[in-house]
C-alpha atoms as a PDB file:
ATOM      1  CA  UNK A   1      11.167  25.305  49.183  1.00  0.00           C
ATOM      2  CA  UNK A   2      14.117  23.404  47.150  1.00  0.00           C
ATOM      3  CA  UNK A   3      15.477  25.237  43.830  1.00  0.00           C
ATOM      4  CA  UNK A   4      13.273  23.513  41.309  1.00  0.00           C
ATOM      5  CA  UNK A   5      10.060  24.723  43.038  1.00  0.00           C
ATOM      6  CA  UNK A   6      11.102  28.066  43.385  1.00  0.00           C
ATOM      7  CA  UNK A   7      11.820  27.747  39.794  1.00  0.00           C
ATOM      8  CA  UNK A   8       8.713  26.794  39.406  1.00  0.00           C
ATOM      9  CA  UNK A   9       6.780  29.338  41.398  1.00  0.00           C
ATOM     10  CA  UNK A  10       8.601  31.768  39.460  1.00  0.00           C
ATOM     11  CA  UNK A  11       7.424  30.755  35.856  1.00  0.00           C
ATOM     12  CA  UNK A  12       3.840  30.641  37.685  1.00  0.00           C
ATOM     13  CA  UNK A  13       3.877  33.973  38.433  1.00  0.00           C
ATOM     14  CA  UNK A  14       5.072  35.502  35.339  1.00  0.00           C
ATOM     15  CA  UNK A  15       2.607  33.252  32.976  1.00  0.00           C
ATOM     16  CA  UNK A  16      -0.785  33.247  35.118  1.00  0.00           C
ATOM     17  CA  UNK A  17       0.475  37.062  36.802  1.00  0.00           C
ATOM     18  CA  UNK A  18      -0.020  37.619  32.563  1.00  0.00           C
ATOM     19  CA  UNK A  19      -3.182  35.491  32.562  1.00  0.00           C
ATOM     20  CA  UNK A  20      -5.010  37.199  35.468  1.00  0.00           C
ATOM     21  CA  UNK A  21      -3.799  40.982  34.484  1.00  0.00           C
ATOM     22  CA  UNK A  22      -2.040  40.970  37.877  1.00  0.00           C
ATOM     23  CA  UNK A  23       1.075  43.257  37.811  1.00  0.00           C
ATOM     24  CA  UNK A  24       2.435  42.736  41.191  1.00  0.00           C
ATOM     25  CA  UNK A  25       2.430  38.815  40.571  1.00  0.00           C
ATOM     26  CA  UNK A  26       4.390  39.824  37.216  1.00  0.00           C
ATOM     27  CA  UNK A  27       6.564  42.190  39.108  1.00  0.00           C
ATOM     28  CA  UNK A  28       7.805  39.081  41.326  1.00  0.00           C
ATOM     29  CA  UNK A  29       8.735  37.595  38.686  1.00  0.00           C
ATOM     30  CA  UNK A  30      11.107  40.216  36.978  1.00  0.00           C
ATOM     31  CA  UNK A  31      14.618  41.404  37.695  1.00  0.00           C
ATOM     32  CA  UNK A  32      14.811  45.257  37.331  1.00  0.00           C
ATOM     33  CA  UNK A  33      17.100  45.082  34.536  1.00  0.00           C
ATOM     34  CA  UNK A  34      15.094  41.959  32.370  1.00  0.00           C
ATOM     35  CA  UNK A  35      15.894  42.049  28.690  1.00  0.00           C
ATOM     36  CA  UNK A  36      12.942  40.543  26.590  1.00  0.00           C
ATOM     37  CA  UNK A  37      13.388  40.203  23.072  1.00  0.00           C
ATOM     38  CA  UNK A  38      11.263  38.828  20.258  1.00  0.00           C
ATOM     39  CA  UNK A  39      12.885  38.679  16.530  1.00  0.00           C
ATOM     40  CA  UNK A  40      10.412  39.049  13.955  1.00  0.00           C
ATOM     41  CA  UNK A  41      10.796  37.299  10.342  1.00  0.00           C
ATOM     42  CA  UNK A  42      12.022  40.872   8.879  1.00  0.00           C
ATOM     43  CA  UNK A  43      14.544  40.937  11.697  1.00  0.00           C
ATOM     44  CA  UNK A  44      13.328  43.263  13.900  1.00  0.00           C
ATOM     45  CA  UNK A  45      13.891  43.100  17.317  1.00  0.00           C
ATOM     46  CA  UNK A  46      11.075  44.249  19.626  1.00  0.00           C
ATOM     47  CA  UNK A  47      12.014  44.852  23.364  1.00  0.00           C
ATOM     48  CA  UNK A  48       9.840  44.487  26.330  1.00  0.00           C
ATOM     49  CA  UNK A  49      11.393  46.064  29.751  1.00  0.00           C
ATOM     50  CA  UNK A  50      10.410  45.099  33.218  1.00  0.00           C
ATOM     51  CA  UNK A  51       8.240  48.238  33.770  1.00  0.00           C
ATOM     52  CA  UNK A  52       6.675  47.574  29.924  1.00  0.00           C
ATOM     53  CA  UNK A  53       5.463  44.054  31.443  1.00  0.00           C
ATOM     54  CA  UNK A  54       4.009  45.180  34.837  1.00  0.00           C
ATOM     55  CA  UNK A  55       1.940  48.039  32.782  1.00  0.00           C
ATOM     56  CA  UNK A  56       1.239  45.758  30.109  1.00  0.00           C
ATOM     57  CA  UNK A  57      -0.105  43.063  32.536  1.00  0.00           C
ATOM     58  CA  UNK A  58      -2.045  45.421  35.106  1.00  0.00           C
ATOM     59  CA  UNK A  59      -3.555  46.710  31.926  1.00  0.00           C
ATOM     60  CA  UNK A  60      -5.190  43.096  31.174  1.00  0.00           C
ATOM     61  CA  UNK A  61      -2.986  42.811  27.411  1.00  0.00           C
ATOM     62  CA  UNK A  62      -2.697  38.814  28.229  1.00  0.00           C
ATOM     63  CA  UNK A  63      -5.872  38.006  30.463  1.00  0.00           C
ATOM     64  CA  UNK A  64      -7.951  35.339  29.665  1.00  0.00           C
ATOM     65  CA  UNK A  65     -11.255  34.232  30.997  1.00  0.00           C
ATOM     66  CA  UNK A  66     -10.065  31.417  33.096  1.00  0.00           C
ATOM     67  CA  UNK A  67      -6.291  32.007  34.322  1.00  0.00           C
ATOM     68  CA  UNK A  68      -6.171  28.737  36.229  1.00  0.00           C
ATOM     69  CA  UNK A  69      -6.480  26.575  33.576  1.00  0.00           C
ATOM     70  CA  UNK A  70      -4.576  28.759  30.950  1.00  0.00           C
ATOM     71  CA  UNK A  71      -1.815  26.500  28.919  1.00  0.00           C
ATOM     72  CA  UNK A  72       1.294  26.582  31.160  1.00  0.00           C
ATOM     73  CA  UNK A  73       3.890  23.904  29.894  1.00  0.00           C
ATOM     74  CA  UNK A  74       7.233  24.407  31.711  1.00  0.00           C
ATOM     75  CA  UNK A  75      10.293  22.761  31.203  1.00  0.00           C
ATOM     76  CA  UNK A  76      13.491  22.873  33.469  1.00  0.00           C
ATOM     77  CA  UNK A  77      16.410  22.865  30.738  1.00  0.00           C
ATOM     78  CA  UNK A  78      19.253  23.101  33.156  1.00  0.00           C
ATOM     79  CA  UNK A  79      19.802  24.514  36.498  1.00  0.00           C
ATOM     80  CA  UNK A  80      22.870  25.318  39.005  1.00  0.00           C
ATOM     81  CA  UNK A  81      22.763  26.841  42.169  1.00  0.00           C
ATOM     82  CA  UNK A  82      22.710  30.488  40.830  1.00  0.00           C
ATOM     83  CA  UNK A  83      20.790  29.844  37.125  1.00  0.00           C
ATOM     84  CA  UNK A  84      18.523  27.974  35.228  1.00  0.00           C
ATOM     85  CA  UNK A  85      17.114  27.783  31.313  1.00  0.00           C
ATOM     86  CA  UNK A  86      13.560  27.372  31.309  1.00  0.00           C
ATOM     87  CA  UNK A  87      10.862  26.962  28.277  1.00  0.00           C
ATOM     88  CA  UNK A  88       7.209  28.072  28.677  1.00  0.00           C
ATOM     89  CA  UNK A  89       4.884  27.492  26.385  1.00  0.00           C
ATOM     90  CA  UNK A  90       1.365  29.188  26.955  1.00  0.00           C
ATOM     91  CA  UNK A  91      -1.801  30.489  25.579  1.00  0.00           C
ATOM     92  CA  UNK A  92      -0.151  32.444  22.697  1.00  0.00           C
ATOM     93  CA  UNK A  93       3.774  32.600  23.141  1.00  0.00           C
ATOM     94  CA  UNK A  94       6.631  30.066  23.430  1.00  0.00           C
ATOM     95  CA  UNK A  95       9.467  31.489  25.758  1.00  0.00           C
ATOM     96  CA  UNK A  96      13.071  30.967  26.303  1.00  0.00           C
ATOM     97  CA  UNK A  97      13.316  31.885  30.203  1.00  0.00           C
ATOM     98  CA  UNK A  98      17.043  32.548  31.578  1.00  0.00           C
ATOM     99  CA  UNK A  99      16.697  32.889  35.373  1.00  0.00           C
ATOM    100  CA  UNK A 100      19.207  33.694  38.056  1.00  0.00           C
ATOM    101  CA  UNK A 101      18.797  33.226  41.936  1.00  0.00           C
ATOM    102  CA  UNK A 102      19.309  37.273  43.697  1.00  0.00           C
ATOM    103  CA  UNK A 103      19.506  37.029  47.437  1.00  0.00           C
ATOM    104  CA  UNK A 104      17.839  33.792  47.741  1.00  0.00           C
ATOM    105  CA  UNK A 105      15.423  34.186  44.811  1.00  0.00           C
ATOM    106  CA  UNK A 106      14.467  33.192  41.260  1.00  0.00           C
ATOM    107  CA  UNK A 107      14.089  35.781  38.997  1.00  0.00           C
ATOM    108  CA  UNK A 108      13.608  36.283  35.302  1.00  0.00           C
ATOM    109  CA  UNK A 109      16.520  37.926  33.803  1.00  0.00           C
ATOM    110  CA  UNK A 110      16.817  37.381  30.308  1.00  0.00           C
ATOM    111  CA  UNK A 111      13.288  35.953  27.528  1.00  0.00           C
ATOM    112  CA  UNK A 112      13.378  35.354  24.200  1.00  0.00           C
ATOM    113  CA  UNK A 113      10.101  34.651  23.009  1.00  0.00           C
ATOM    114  CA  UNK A 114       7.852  34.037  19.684  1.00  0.00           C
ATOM    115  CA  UNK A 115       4.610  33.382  19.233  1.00  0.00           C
ATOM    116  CA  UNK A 116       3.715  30.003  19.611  1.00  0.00           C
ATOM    117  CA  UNK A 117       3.829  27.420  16.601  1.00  0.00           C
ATOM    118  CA  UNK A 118       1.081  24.981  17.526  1.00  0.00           C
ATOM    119  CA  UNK A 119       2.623  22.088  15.702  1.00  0.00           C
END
């Protein structure tokens, strides 16, 4: 599989893993140390760590009725051979997706997310 698919398969994972309140398909999709911020308009910062996400996904918190056809817009940005900017926009949330390749893999290291404007 070349870099942009893996990219791909990545982003799938984290968005319908959310969708289908399947943590292990989340857990993929995380690196152990994932920072996930959201900056609300009274600037507060809320934090979301990689365990927070699996529990929060196992849990159902995102699932929808029909995963597979779920809103799922994503958007290469820019990629080398190690990293890669992403944007995701789905059901609810517009993401910011910073993704590095570990031992041969894509992996979500960094979001910044909001929820999602619909304009």
């Amino acid at each position: 599989m070349n870099d942009h698919d893996a990219i791909v398969e990545t982003i799938l994972n984290y968005v319908e893993g959310w969708y289908s309140a399947d943590g292990s398909r989340m857990g993929k999709a995380l690196h152990e140390k994932l920072a996930k911020r959201h900056v609300t308009s009274e600037g507060e910062v809320w934090e979301s760590s990689r365990d927070w996400m699996i529990e929060a996904t196992g849990k159902g918190q995102g699932k929808i009725d029909n995963p597979e056809s779920g809103l799922k817009t994503i958007t290469i940005l820019d990629m080398t051979d190690t990293m890669a900017c992403v944007k995701l926009v789905s059901e609810q949330f517009d993401d910011y997706l910073h993704l590095v390749k570990d031992r041969g893999s894509w992996i979500i290291m960094h979001a910044l997310w909001d929820y999602r404007s619909n304009t």
